[in-house]
PDB file of N, CA and C in Angstrom:
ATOM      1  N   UNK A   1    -116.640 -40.627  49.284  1.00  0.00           N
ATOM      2  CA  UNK A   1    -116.848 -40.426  47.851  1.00  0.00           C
ATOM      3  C   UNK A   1    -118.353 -40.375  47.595  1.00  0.00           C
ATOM      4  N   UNK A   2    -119.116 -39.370  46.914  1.00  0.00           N
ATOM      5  CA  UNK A   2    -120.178 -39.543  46.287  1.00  0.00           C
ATOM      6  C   UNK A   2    -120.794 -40.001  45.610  1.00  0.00           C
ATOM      7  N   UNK A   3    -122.045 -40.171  45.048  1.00  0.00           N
ATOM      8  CA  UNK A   3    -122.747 -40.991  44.283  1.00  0.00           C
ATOM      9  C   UNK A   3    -122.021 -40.480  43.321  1.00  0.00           C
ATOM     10  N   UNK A   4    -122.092 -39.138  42.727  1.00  0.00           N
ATOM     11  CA  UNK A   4    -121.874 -38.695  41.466  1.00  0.00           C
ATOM     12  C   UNK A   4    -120.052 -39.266  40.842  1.00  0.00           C
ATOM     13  N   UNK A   5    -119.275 -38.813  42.018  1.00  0.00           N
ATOM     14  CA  UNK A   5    -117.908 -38.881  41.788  1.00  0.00           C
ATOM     15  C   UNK A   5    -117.941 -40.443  41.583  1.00  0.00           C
ATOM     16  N   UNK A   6    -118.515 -41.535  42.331  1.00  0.00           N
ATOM     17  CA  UNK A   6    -118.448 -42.439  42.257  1.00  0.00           C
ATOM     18  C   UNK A   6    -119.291 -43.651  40.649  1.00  0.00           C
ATOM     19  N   UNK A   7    -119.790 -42.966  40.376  1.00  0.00           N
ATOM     20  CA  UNK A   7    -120.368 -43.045  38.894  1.00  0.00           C
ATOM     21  C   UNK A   7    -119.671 -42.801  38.460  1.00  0.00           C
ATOM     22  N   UNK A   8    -118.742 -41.384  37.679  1.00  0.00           N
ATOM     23  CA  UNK A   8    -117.856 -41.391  36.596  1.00  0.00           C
ATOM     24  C   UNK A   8    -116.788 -42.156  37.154  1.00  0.00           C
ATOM     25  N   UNK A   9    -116.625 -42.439  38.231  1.00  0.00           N
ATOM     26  CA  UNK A   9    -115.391 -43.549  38.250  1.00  0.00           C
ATOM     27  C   UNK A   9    -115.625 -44.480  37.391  1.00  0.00           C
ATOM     28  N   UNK A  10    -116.376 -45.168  37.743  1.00  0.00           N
ATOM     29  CA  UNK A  10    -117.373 -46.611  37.267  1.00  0.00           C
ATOM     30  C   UNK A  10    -117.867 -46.861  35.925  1.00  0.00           C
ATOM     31  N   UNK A  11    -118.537 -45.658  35.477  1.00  0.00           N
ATOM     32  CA  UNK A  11    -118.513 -45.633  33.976  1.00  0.00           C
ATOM     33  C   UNK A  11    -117.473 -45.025  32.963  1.00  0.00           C
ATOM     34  N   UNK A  12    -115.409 -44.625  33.908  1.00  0.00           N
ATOM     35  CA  UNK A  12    -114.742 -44.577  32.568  1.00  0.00           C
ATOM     36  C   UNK A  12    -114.241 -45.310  32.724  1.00  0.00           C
ATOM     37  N   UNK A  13    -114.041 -46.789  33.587  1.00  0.00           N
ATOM     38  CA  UNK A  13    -113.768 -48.034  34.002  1.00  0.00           C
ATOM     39  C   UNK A  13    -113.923 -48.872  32.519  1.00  0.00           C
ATOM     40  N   UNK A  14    -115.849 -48.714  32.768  1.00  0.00           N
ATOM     41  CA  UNK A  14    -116.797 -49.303  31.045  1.00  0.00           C
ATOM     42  C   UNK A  14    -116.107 -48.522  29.842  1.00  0.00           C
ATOM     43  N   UNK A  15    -115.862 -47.146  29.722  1.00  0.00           N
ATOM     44  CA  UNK A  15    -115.511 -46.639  28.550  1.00  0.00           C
ATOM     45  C   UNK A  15    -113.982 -47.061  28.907  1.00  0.00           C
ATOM     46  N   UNK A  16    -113.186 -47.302  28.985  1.00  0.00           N
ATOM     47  CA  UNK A  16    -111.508 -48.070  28.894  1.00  0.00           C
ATOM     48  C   UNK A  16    -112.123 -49.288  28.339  1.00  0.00           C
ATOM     49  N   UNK A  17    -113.035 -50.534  28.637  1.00  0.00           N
ATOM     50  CA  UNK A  17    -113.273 -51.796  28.390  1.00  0.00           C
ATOM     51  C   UNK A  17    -113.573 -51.567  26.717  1.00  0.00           C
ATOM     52  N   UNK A  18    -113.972 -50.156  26.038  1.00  0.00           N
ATOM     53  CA  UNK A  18    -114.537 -50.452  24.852  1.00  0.00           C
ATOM     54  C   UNK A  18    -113.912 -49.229  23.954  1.00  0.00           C
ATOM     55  N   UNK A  19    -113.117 -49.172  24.512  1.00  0.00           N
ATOM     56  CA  UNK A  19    -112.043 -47.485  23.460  1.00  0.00           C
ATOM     57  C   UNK A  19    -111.795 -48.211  22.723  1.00  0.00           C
ATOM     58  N   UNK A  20    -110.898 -49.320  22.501  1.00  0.00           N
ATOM     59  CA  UNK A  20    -110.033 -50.017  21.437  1.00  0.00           C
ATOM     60  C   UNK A  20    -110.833 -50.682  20.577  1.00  0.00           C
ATOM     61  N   UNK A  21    -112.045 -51.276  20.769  1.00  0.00           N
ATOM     62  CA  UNK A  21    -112.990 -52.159  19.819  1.00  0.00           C
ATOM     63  C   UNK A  21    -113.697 -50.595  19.049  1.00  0.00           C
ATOM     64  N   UNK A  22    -113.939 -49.602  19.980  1.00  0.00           N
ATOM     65  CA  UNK A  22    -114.598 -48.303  18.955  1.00  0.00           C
ATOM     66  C   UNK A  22    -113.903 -48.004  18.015  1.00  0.00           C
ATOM     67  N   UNK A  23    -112.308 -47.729  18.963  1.00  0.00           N
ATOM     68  CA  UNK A  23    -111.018 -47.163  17.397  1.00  0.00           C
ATOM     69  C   UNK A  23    -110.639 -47.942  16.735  1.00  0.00           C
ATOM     70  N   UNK A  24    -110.969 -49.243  16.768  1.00  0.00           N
ATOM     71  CA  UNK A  24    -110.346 -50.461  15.914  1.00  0.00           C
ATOM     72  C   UNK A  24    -112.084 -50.267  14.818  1.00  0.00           C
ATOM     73  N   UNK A  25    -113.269 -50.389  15.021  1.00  0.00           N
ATOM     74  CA  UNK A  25    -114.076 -50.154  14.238  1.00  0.00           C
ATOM     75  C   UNK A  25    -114.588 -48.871  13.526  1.00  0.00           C
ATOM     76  N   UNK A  26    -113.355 -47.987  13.816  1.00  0.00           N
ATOM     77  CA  UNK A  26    -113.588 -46.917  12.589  1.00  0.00           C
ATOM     78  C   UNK A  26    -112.549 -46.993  11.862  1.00  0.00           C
ATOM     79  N   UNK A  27    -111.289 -48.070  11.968  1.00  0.00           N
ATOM     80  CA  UNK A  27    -110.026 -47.671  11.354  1.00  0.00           C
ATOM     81  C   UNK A  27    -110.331 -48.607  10.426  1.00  0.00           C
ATOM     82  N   UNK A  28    -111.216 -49.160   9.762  1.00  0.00           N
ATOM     83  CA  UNK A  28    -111.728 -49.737   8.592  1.00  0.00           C
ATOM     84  C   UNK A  28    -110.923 -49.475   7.052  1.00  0.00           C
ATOM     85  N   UNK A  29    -111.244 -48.037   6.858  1.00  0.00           N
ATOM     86  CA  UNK A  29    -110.646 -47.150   5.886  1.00  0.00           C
ATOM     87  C   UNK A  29    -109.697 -46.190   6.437  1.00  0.00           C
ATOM     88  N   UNK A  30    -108.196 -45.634   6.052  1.00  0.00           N
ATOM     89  CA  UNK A  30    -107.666 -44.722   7.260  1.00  0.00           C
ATOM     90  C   UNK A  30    -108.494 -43.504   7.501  1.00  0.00           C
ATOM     91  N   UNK A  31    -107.711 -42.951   7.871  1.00  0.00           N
ATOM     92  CA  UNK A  31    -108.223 -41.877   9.116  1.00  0.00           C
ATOM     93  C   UNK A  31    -106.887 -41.048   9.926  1.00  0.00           C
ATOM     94  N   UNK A  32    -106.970 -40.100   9.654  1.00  0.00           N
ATOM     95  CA  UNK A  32    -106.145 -39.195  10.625  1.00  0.00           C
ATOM     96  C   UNK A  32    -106.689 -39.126  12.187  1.00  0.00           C
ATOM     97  N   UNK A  33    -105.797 -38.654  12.914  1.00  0.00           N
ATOM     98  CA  UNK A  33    -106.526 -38.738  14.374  1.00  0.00           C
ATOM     99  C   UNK A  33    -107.606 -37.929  14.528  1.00  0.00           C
ATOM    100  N   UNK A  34    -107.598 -36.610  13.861  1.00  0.00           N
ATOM    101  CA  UNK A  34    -108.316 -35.675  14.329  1.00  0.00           C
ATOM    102  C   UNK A  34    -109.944 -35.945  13.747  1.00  0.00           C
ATOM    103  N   UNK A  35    -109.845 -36.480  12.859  1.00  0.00           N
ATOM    104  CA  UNK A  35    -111.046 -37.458  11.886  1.00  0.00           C
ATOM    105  C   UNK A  35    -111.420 -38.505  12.596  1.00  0.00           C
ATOM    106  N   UNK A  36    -110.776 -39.150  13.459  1.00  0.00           N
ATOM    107  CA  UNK A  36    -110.982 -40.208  13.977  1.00  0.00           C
ATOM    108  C   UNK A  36    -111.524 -39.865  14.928  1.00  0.00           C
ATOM    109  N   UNK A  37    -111.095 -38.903  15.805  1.00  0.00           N
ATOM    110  CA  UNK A  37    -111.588 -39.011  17.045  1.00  0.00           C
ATOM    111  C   UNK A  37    -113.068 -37.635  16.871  1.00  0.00           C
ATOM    112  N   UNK A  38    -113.480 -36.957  15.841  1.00  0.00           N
ATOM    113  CA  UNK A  38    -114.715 -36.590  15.077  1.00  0.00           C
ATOM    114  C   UNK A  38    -115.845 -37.718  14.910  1.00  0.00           C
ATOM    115  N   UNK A  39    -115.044 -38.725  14.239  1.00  0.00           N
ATOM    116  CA  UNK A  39    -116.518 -39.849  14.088  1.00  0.00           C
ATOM    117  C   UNK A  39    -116.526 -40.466  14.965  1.00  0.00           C
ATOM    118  N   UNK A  40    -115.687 -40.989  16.074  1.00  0.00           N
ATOM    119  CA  UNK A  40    -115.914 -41.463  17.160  1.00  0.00           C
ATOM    120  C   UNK A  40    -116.898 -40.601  18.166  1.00  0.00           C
ATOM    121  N   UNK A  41    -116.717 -39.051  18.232  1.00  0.00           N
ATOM    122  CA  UNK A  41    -117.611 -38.086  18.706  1.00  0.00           C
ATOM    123  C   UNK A  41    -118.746 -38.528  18.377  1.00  0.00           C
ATOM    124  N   UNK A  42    -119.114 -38.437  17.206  1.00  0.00           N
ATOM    125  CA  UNK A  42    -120.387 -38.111  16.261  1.00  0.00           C
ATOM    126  C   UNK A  42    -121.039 -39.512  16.648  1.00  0.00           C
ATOM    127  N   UNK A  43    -120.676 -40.326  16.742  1.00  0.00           N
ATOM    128  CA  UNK A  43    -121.627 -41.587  17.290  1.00  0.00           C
ATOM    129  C   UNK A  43    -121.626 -41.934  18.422  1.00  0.00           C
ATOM    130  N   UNK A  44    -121.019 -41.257  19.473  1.00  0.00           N
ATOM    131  CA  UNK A  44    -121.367 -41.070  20.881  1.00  0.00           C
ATOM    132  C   UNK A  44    -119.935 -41.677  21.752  1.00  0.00           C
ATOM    133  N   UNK A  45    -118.882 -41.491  21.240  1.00  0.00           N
ATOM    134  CA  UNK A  45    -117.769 -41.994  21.884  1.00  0.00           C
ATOM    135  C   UNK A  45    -116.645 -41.288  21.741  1.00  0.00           C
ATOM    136  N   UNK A  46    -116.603 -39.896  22.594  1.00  0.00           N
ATOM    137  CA  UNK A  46    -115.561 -38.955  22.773  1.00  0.00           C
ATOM    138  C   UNK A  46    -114.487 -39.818  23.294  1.00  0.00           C
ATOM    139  N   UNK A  47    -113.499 -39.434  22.549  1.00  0.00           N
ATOM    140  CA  UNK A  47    -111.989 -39.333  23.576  1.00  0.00           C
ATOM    141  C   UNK A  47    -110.915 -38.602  23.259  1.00  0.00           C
ATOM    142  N   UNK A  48    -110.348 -38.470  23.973  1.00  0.00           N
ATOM    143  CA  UNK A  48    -109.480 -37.234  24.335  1.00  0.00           C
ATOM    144  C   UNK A  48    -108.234 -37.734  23.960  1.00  0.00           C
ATOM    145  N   UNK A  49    -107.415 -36.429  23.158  1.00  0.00           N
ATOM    146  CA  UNK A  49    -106.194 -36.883  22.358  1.00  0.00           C
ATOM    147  C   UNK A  49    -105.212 -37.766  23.359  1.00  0.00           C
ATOM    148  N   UNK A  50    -105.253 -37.191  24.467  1.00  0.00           N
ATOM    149  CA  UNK A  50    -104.009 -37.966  25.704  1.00  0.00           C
ATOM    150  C   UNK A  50    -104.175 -39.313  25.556  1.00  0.00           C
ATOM    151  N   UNK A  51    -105.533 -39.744  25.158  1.00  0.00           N
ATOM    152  CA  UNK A  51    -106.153 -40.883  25.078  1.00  0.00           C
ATOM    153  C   UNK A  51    -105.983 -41.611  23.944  1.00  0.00           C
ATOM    154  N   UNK A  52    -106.370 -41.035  22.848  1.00  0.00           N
ATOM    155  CA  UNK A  52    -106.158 -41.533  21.652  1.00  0.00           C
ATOM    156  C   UNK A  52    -104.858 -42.142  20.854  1.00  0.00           C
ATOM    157  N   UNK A  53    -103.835 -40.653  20.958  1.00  0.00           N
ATOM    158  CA  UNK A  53    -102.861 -40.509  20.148  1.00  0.00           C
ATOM    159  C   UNK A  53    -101.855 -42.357  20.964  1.00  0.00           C
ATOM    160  N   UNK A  54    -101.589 -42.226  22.433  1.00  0.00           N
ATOM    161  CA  UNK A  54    -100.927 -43.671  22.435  1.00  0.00           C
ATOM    162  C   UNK A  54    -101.617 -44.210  22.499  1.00  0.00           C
ATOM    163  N   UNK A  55    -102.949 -44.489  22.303  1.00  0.00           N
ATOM    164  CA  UNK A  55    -103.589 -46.216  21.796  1.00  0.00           C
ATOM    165  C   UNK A  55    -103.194 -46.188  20.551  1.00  0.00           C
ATOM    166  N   UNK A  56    -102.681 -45.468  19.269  1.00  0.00           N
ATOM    167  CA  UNK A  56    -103.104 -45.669  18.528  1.00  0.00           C
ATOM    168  C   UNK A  56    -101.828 -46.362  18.466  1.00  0.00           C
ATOM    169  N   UNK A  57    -100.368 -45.183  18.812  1.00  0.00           N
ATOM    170  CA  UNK A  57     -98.884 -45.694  18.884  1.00  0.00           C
ATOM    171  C   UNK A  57     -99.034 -47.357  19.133  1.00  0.00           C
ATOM    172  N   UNK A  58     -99.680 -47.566  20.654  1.00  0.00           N
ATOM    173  CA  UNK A  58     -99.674 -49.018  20.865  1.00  0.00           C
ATOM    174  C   UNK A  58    -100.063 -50.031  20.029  1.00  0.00           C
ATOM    175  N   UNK A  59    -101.241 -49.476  19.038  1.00  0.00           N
ATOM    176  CA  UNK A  59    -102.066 -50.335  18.290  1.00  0.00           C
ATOM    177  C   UNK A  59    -100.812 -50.724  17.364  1.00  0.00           C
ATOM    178  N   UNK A  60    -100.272 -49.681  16.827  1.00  0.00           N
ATOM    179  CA  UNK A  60     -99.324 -49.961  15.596  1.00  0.00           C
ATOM    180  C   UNK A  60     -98.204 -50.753  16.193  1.00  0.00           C
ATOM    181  N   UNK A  61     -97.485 -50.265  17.339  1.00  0.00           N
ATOM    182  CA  UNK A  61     -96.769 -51.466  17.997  1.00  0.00           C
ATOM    183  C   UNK A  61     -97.397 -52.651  17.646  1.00  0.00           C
ATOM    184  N   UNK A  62     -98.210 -53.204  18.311  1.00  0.00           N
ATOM    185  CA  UNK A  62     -98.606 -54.703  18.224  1.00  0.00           C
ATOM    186  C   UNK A  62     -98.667 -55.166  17.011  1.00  0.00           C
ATOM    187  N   UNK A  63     -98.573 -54.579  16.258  1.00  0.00           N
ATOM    188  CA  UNK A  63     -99.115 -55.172  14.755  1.00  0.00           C
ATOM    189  C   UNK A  63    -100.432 -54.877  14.279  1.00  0.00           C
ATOM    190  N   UNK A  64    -101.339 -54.184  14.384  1.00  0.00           N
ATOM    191  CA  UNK A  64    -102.573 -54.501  14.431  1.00  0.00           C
ATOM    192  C   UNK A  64    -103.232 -53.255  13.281  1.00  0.00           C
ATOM    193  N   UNK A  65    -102.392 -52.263  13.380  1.00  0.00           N
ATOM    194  CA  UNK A  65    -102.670 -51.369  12.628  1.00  0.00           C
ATOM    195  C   UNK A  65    -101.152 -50.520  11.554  1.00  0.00           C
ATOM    196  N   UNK A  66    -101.857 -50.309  10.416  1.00  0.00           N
ATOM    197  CA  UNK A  66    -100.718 -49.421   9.774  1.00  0.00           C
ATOM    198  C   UNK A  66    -100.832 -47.951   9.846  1.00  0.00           C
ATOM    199  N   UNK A  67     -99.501 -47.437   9.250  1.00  0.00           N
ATOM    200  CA  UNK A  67     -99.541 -45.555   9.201  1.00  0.00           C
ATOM    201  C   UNK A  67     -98.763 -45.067   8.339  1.00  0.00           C
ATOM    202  N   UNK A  68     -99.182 -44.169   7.384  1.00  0.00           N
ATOM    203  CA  UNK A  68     -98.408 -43.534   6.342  1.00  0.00           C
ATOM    204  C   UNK A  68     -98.526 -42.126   6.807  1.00  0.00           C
ATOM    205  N   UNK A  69     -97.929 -40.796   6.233  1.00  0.00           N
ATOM    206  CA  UNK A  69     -97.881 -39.810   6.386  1.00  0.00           C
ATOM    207  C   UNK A  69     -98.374 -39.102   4.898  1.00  0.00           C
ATOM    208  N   UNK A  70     -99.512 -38.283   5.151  1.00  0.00           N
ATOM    209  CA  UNK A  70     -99.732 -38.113   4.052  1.00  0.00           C
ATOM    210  C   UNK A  70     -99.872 -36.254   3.637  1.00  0.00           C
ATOM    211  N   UNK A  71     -99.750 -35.731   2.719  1.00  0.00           N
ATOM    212  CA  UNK A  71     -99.764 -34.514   2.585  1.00  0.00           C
ATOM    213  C   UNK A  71    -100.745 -34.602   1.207  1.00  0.00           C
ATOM    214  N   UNK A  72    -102.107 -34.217   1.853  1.00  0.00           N
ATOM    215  CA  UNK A  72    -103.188 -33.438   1.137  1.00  0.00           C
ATOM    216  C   UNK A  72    -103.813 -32.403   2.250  1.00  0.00           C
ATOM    217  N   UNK A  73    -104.562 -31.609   0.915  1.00  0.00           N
ATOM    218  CA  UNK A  73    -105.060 -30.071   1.450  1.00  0.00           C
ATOM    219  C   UNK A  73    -104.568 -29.760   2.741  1.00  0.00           C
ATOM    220  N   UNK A  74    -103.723 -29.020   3.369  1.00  0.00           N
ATOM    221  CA  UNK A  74    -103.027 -28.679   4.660  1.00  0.00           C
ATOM    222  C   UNK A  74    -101.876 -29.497   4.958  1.00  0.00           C
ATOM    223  N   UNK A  75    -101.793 -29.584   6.421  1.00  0.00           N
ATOM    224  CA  UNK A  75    -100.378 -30.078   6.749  1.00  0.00           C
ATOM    225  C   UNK A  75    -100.261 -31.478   6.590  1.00  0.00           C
ATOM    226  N   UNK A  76     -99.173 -31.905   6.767  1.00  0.00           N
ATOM    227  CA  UNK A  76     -98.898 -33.520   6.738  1.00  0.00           C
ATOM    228  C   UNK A  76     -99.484 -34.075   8.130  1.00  0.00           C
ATOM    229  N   UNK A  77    -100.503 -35.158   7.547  1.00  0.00           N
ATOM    230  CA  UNK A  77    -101.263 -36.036   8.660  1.00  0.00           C
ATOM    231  C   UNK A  77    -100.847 -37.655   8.604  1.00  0.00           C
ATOM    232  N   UNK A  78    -100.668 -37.965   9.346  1.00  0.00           N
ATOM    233  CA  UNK A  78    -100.455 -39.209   9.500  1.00  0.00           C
ATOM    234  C   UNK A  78    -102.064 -40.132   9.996  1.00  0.00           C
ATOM    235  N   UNK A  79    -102.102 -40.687   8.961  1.00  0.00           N
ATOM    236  CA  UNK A  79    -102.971 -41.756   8.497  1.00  0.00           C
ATOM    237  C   UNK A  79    -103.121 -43.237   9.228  1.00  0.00           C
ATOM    238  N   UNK A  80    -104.161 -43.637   9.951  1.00  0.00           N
ATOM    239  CA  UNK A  80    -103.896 -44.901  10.672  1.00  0.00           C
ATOM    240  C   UNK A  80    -105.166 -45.563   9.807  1.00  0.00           C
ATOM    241  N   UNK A  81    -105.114 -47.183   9.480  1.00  0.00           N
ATOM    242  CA  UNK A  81    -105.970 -48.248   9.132  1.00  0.00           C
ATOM    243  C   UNK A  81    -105.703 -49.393   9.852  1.00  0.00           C
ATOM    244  N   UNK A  82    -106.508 -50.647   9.668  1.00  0.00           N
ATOM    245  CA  UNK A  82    -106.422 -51.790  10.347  1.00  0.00           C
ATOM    246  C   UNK A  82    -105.466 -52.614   9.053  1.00  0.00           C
ATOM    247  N   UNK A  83    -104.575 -52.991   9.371  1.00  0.00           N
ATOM    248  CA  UNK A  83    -104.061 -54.396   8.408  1.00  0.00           C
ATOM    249  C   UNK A  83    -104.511 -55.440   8.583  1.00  0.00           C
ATOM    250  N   UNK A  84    -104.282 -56.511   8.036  1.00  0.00           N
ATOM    251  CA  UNK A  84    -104.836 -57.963   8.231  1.00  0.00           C
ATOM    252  C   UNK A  84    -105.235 -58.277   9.504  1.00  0.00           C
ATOM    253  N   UNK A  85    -103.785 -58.095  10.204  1.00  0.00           N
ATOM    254  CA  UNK A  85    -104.566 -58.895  12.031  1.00  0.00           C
ATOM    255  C   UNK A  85    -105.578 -58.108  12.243  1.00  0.00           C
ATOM    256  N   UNK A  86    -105.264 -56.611  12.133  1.00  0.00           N
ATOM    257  CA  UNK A  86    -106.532 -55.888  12.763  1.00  0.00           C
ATOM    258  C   UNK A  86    -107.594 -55.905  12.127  1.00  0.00           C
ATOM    259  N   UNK A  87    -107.746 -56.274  11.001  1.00  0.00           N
ATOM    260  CA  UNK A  87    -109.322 -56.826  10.481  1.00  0.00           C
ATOM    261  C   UNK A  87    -109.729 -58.233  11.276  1.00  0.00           C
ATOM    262  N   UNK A  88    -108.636 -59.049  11.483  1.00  0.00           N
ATOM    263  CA  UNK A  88    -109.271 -60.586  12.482  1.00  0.00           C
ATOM    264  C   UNK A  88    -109.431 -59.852  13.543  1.00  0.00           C
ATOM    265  N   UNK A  89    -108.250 -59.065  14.429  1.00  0.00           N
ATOM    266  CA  UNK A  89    -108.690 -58.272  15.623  1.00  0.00           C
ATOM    267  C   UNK A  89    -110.439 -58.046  16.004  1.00  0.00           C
ATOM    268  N   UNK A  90    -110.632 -57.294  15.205  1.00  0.00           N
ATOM    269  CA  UNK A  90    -111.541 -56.421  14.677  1.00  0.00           C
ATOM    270  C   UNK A  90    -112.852 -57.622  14.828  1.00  0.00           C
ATOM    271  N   UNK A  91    -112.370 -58.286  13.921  1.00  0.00           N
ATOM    272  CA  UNK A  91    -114.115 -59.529  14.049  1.00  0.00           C
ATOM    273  C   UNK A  91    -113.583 -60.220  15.544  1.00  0.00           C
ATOM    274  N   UNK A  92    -112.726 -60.543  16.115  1.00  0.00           N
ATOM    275  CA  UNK A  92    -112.713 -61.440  17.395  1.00  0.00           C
ATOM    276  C   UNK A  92    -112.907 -60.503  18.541  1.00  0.00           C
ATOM    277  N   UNK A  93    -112.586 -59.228  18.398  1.00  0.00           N
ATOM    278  CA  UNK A  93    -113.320 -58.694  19.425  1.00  0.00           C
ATOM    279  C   UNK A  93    -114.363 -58.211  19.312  1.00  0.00           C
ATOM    280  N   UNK A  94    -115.479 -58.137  18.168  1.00  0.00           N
ATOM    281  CA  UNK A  94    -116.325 -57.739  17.826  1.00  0.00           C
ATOM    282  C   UNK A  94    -117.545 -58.608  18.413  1.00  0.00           C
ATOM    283  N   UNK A  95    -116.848 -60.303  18.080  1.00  0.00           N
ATOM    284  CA  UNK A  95    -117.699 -61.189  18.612  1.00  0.00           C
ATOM    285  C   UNK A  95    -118.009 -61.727  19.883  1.00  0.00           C
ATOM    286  N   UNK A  96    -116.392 -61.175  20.450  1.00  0.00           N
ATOM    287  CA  UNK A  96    -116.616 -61.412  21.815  1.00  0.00           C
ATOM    288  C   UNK A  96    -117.655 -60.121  22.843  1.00  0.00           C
ATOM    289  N   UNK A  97    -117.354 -58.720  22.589  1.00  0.00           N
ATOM    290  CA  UNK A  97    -118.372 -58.241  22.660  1.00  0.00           C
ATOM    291  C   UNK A  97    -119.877 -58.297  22.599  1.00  0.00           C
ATOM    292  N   UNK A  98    -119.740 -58.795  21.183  1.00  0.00           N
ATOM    293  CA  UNK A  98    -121.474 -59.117  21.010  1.00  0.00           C
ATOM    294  C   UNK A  98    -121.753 -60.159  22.315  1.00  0.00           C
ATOM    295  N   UNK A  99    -121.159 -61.174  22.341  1.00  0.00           N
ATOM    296  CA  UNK A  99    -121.711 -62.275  23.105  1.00  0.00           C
ATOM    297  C   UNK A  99    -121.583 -61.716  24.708  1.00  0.00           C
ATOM    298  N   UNK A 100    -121.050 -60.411  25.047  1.00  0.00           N
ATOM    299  CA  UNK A 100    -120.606 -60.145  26.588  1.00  0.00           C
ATOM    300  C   UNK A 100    -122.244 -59.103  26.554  1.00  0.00           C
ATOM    301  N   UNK A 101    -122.356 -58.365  25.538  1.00  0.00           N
ATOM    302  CA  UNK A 101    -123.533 -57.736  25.415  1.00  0.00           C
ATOM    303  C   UNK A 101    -124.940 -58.419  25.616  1.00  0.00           C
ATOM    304  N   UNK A 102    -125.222 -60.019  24.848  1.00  0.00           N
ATOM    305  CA  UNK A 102    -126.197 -61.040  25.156  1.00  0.00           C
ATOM    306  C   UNK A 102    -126.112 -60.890  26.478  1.00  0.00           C
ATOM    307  N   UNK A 103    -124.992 -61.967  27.357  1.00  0.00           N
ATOM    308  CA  UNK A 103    -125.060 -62.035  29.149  1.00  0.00           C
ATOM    309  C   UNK A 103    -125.328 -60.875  29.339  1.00  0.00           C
ATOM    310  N   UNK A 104    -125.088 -59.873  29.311  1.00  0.00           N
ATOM    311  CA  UNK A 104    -125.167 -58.822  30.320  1.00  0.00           C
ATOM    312  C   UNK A 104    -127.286 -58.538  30.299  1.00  0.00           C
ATOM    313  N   UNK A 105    -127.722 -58.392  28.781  1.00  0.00           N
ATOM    314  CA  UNK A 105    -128.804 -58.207  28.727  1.00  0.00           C
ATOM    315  C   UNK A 105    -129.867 -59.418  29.380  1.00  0.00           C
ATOM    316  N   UNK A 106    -129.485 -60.640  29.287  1.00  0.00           N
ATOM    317  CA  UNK A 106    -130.204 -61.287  30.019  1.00  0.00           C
ATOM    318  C   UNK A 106    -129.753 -61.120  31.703  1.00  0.00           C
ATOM    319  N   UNK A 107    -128.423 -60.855  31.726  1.00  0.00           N
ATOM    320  CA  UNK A 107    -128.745 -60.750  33.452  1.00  0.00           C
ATOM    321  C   UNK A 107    -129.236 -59.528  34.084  1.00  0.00           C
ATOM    322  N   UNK A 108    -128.941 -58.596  33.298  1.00  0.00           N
ATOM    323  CA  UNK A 108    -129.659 -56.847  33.578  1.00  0.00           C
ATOM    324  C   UNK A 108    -131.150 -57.288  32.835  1.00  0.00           C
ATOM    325  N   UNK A 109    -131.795 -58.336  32.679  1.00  0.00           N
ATOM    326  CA  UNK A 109    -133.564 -58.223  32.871  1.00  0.00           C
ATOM    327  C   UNK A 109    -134.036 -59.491  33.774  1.00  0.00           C
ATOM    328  N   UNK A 110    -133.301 -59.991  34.060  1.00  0.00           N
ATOM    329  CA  UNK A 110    -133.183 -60.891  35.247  1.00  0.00           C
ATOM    330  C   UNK A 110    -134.089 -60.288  36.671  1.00  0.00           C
ATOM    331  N   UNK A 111    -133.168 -58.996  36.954  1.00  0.00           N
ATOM    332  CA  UNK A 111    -133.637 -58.407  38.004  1.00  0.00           C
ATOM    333  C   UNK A 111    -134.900 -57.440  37.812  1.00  0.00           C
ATOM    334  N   UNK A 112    -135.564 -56.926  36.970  1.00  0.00           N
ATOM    335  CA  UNK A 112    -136.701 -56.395  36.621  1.00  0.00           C
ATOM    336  C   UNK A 112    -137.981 -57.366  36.851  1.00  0.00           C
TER     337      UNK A 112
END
């Protein structure tokens, strides 16, 4: 295996560790998928519908998120937001992040 092949292994390893805290922090206000996965683009975190569409199924399984179907301008879109848990969701993985982001920055200047 190569350096190169062996890098995108490794870094969609990191992007799986942080899909769900990205789509859980845009589902604030709803959002259709195709909107969703636009502002997720636009701030540097593509993913791909194969990707998206069952996290989102799963999300709503667990409880964590709601979905209505809605019909404005064009076809009927189905609408995803965070409900209650997924607003606590939302801050407990937010914080646990932050604090995995601290360690990592002190041990990635450790070695410099």
């Amino acid at each position: 295996m190569g350096q190169a092949e062996s890098f995108s292994k490794l870094e969609l390893e990191l992007r799986r560790g942080v899909v769900v805290l990205a789509t859980l922090s845009q589902l604030r206000a709803p959002r259709y998928g195709y909107e969703l996965r636009q502002a997720l683009a636009d701030k540097g975190m593509p993913i791909e519908e194969g990707t998206l569409y069952p996290l989102l199924r799963r999300l709503e399984t667990q409880g964590v998120l709601q979905s209505e179907w809605r019909i404005e301008d064009g076809p009927p879109r189905r609408y995803y937001a965070l409900n209650a848990d997924g607003r606590k969701l939302l801050k407990k993985l937010t914080d646990a992040w932050q604090g995995m982001n601290d360690a990592m920055e002190k041990l990635l200047k450790e070695g410099q």
